[in-house]
Protein backbone atom coordinates (compact mmCIF):
# COMPACT_ATOMS: atom_id res chain seq x y z
CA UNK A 1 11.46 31.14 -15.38
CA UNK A 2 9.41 28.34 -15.84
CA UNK A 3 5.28 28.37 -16.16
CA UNK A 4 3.28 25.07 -15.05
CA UNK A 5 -0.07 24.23 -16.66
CA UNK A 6 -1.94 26.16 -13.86
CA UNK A 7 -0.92 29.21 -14.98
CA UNK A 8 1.90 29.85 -12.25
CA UNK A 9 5.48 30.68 -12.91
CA UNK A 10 8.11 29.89 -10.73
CA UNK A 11 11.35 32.67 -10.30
CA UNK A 12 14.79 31.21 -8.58
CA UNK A 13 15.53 33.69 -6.37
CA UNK A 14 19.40 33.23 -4.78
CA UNK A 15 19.27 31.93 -1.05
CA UNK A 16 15.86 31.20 -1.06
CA UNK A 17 14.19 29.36 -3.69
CA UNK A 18 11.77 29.23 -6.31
CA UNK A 19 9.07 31.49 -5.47
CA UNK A 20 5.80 31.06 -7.39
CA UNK A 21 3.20 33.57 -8.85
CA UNK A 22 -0.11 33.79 -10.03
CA UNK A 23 -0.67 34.72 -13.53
CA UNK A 24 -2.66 37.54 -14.46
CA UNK A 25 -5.15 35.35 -16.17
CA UNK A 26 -5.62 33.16 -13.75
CA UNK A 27 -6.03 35.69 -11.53
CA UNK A 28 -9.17 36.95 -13.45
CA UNK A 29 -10.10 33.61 -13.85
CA UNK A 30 -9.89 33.00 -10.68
CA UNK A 31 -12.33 36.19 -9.67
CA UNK A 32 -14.89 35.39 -12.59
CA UNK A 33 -15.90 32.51 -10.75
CA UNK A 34 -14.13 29.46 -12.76
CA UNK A 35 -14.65 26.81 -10.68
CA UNK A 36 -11.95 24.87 -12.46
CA UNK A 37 -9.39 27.34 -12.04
CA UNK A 38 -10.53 26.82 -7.99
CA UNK A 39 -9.89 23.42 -8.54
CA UNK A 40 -6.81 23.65 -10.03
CA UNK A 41 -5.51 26.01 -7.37
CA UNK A 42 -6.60 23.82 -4.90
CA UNK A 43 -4.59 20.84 -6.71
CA UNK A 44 -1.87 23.47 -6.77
CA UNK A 45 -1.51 24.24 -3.06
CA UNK A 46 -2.01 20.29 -2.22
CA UNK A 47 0.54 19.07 -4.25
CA UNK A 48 3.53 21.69 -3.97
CA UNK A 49 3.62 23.46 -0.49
CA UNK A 50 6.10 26.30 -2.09
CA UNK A 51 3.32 27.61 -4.03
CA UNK A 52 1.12 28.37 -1.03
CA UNK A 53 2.71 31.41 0.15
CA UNK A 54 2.72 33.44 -3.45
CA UNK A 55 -1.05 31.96 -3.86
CA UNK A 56 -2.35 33.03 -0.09
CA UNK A 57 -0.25 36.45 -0.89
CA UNK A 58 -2.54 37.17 -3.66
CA UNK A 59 -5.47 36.12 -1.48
CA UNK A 60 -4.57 38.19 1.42
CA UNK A 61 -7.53 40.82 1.30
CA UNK A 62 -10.12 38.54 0.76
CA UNK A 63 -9.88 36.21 3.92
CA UNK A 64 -11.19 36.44 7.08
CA UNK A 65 -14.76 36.62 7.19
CA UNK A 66 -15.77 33.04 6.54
CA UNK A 67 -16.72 30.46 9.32
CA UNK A 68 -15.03 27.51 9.36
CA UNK A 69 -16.74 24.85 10.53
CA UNK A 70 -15.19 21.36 11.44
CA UNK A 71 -17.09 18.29 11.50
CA UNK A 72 -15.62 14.91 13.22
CA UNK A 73 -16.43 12.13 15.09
CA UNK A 74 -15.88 8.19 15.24
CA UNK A 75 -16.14 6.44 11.57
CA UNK A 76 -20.24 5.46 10.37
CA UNK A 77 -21.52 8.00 12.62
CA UNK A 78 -23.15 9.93 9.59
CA UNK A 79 -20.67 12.80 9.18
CA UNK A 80 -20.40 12.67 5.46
CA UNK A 81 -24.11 12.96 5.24
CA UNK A 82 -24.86 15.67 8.28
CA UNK A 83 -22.45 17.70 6.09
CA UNK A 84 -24.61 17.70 2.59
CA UNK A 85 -27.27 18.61 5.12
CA UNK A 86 -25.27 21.25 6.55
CA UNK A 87 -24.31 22.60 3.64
CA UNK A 88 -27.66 22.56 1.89
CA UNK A 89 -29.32 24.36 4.99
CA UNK A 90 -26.74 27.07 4.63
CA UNK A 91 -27.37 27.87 1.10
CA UNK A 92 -31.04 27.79 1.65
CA UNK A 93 -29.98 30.62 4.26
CA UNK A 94 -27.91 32.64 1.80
CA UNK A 95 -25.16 31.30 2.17
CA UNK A 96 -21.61 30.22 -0.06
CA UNK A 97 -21.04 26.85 1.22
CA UNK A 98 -17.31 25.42 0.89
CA UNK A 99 -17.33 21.66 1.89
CA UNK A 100 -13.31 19.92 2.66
CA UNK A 101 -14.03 16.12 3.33
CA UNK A 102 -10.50 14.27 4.09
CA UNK A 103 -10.16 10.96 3.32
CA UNK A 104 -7.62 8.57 5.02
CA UNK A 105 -4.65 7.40 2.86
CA UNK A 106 -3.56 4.27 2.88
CA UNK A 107 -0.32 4.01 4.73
CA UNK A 108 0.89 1.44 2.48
CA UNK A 109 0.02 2.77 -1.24
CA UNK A 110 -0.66 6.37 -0.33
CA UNK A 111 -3.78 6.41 -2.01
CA UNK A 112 -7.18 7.14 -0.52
CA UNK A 113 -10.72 5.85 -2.07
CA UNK A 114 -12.35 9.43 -1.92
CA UNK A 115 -15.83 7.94 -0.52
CA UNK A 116 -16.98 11.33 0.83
CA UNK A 117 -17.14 12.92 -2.88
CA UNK A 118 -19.50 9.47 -3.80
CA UNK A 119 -21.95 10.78 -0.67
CA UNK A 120 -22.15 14.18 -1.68
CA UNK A 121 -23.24 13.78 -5.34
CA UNK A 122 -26.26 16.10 -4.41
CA UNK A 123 -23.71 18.76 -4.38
CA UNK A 124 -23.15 18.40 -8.49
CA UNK A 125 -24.40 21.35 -10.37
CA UNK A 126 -25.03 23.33 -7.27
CA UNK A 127 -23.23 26.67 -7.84
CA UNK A 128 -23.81 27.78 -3.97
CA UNK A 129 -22.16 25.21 -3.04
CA UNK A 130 -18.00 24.15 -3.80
CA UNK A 131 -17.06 20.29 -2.62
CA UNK A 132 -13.46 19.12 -3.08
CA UNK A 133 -12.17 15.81 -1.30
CA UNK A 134 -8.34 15.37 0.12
CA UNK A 135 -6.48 12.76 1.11
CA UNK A 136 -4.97 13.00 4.69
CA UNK A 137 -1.57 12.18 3.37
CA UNK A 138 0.73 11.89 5.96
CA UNK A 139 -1.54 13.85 8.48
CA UNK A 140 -2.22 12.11 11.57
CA UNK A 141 -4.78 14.54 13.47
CA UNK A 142 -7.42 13.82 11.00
CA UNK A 143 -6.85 16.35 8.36
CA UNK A 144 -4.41 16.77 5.26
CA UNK A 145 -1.53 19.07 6.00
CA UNK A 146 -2.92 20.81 3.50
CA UNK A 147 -6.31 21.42 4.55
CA UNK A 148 -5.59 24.90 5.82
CA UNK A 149 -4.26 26.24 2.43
CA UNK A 150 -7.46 24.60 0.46
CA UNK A 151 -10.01 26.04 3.09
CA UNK A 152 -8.06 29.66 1.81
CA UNK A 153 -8.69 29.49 -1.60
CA UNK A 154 -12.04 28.21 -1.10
CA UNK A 155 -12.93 31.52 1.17
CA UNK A 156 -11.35 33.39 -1.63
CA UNK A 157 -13.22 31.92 -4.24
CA UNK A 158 -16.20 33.56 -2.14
CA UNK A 159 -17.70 31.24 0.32
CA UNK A 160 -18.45 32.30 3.49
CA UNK A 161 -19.16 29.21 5.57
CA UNK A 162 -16.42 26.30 4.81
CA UNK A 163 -17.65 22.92 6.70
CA UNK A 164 -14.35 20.97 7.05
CA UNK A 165 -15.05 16.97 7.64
CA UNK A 166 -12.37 15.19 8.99
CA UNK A 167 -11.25 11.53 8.50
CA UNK A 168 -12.96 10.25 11.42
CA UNK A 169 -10.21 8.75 14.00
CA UNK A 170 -12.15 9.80 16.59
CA UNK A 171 -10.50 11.31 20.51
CA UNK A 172 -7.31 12.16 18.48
CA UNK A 173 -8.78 14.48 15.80
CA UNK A 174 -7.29 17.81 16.73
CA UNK A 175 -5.97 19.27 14.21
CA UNK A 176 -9.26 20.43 13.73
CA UNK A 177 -9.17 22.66 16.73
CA UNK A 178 -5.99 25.10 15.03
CA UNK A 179 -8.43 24.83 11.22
CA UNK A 180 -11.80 25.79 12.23
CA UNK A 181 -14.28 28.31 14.00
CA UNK A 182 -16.98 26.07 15.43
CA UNK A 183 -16.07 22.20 16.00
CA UNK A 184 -19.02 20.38 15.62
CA UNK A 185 -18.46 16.33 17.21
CA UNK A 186 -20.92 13.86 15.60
CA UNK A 187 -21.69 10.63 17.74
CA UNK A 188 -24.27 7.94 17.45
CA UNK A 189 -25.88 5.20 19.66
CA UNK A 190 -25.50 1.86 19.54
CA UNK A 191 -21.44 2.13 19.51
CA UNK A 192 -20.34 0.35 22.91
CA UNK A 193 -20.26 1.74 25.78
CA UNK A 194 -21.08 5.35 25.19
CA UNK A 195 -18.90 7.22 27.74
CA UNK A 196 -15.68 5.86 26.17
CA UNK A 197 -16.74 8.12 23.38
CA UNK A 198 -16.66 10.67 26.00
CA UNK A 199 -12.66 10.76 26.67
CA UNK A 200 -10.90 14.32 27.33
CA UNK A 201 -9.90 16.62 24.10
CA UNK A 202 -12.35 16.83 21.48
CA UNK A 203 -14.84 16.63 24.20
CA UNK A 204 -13.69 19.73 25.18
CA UNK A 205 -12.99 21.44 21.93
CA UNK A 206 -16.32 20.43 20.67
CA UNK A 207 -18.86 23.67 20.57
CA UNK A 208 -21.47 21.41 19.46
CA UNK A 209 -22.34 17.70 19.99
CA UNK A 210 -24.60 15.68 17.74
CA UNK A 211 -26.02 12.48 18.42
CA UNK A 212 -26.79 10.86 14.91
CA UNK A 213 -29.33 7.91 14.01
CA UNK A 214 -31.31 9.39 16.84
CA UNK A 215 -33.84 6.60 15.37
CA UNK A 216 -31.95 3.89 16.75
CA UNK A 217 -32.10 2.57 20.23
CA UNK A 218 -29.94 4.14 22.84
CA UNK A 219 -29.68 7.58 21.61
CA UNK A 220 -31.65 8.94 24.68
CA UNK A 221 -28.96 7.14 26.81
CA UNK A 222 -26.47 8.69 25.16
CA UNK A 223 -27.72 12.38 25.44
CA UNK A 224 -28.26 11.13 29.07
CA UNK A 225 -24.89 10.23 29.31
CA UNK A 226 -23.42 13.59 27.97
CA UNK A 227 -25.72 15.75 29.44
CA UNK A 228 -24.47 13.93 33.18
CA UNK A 229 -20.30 13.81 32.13
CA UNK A 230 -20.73 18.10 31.56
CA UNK A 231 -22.81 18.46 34.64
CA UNK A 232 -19.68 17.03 36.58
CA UNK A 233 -17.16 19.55 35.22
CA UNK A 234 -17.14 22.21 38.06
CA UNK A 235 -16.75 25.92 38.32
CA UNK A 236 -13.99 25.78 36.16
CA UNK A 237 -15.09 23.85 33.74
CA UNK A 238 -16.27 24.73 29.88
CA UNK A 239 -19.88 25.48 29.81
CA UNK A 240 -21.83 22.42 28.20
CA UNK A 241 -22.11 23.03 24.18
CA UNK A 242 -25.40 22.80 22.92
CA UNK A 243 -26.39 18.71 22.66
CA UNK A 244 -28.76 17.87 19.83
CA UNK A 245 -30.46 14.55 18.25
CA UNK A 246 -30.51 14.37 14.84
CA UNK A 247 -31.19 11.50 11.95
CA UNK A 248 -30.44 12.42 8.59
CA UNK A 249 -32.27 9.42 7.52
CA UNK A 250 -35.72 10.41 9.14
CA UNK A 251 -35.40 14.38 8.23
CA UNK A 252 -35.37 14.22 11.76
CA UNK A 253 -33.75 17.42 14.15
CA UNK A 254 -31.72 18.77 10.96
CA UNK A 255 -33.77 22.52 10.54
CA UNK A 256 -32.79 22.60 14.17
CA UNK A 257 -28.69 21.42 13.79
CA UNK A 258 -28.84 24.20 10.70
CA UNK A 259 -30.01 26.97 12.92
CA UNK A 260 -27.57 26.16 16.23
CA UNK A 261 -24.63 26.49 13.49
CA UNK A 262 -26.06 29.87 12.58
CA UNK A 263 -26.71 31.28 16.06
CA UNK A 264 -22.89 30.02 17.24
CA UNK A 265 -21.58 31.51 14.25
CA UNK A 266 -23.44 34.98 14.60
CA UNK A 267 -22.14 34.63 18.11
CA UNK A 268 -18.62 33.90 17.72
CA UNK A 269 -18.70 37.43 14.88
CA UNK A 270 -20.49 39.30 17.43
CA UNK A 271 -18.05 38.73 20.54
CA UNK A 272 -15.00 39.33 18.34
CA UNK A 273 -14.03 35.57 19.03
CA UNK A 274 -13.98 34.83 15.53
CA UNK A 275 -11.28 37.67 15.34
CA UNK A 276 -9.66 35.84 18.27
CA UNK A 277 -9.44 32.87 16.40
CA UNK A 278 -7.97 33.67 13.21
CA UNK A 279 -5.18 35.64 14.66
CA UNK A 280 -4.16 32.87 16.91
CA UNK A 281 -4.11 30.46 14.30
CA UNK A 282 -2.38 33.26 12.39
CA UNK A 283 0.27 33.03 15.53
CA UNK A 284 1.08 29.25 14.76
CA UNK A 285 1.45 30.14 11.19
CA UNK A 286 4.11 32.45 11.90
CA UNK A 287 5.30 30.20 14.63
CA UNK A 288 6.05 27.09 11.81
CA UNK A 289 6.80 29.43 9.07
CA UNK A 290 9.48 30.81 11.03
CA UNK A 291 10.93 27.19 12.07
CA UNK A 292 10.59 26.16 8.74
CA UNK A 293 12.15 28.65 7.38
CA UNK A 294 15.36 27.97 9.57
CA UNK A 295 15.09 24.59 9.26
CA UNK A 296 15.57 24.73 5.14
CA UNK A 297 18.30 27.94 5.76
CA UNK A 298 20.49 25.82 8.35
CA UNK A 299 20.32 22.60 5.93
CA UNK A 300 21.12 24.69 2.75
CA UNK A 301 24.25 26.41 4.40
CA UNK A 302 25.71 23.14 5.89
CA UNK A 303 25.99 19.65 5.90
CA UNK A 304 23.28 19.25 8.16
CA UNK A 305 21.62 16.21 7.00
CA UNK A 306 24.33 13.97 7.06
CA UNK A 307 25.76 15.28 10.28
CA UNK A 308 22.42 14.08 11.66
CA UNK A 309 22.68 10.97 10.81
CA UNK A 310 25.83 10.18 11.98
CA UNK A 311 25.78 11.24 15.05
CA UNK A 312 22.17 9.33 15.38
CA UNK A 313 23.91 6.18 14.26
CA UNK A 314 26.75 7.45 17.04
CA UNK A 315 24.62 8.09 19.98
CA UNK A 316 22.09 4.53 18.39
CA UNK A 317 25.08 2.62 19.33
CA UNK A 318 26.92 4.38 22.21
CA UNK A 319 23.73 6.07 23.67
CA UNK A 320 23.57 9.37 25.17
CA UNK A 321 21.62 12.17 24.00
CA UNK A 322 21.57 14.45 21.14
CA UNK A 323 20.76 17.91 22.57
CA UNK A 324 25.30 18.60 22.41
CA UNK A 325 25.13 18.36 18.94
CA UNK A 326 22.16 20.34 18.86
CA UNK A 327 23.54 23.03 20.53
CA UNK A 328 26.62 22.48 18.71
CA UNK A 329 24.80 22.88 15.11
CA UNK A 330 23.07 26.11 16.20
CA UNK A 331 26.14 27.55 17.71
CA UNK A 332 27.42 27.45 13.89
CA UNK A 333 25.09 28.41 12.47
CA UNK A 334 24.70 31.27 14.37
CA UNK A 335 28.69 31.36 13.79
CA UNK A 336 28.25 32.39 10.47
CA UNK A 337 24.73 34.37 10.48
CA UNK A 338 27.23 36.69 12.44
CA UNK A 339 30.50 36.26 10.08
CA UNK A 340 28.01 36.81 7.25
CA UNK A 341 27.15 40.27 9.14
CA UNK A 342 30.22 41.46 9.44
């Protein structure tokens, strides 16, 4: 047994792999309110994925009330800075705010500049309010592959609204939609043509749209624009989130973005959707745990990996497709799941 500088301990267990585990004082550390042990934690389940499930065991009672709340939207729209507001609004309501930002890494070095902690200085000293920056890694729908996990031991820590800000790609930003409660999508005038910001998907995900710098020219035909796109959607169709002009610079429309984010999320409790939510997001979880799990099993029981490649390089050169060996692979593997049962 080995114990890292975090305070968890890692057991080999045969057939399936180091399993970590909380220490007791970290635990209690953890519950006192030790906003560096959060931290840590947080580096913790960012850096090695086989700590999460020991880490979210221990955290099992104490999620599933908070409201998640994603924030994206094209790059310069304002996001970074409609989220301080956010989150300052909340805790003026009573609220323990949890703020994610994701930065983009750089697909080169791997590294990630970590402007959105540099905008939310405000938050320093604040204890209502816990900020933490990640770097999207090798996540491509906006977020870090980790950003579940961290929103986890944030709710844990005790905060009860989480605002989750993603990179800003823009159409492509899903990930969001499996991560959070509300989806909040943050546009601004004076961007091109307006209705190419208005492209299927996050359109459609979005439960509230923002129009940002309202103070600059164009925001009316913007709001214009959406308003006329959702009045063209049919029976059938979502109903049209609530659309709102805001500009952080001007203090102007933000009391008003605060209080929508409160009514949805009173909503969402109130309808059971917020139930809903979690336990089909729980349903993916088990979903890629499962084919995870597999995935490692069938590699550590053959000689998967270099069977792979081979026959790639095979079928590269011959061509033909790959779904024999696939069969082939799971055949034995099921082969000897049933020799092994015997």
């Amino acid at each position: 047994m080995s114990t890292d500088s975090v305070g968890i301990h890692t057991d080999s267990v045969p057939g399936v792999g180091p399993q970590p585990a909380l220490s007791a004082e970290l635990w209690q550390a953890f519950l006192a309110g030790d906003r560096r042990v959060c931290a840590r934690l947080i580096s913790k389940v960012e850096n090695d994925p086989r700590s999460v499930p020991a880490i979210r065991e221990r955290f099992a009672g104490r999620l599933g009330q908070a409201i998640r709340i994603g924030v994206t939207g094209p790059p310069g729209v304002g996001k970074s800075t409609l989220c301080s507001v956010i989150a300052l609004g909340l805790a003026e309501r009573q609220h323990r705010v949890g703020v994610i930002a994701v930065d983009p890494s750089s697909p080169f070095t791997g590294g990630a500049f970590m402007g959105d902690r540099v905008r939310m200085e405000r938050f320093v000293g604040d204890d209502r309010i816990f900020m933490r920056s990640l770097a999207s890694r090798e996540g491509r729908g906006g977020l870090s592959p980790a950003t579940p996990y961290v929103a986890d031991v944030i709710e844990a820590f005790g905060m009860d609204r989480i605002l989750i800000e993603t990179v800003g790609v823009g159409q492509a930003e899903l990930d969001v939609l499996n991560c959070a409660d509300l989806v909040v999508l943050v546009l601004q005038p004076s961007t091109g043509d307006a209705i190419q910001s208005l492209k299927a998907g996050i359109m459609e995900a979005a439960d509230l749209i923002v129009v940002n710098k309202s103070d600059l020219p164009g925001a009316d035909t913007v709001l214009q624009s959406l308003r006329f796109v959702y009045s063209l959607g049919g029976a059938k169709a979502r109903k049209a989130p609530p659309l709102l002009a805001t500009s952080a610079q001007q203090t102007e429309g933000l009391d008003e973005l605060v209080d929508t984010i409160e009514r949805l999320a009173t909503s969402l409790v109130e309808s059971g959707r917020h139930r809903e939510l979690r336990q089909a997001r729980l349903v993916d979880e088990i979903r890629r745990g499962i084919q995870q799990e597999l995935w490692e099993r069938f590699l550590s029981q053959t000689e998967a990996e270099s069977a792979i490649q081979k026959v790639a390089a095979d079928l590269a050169e011959s061509g033909g497709m790959a779904y024999d060996f696939v069969r082939a692979a799971c055949s034995q593997v099921e082969l000897r799941v049933r020799e092994k049962r015997d």
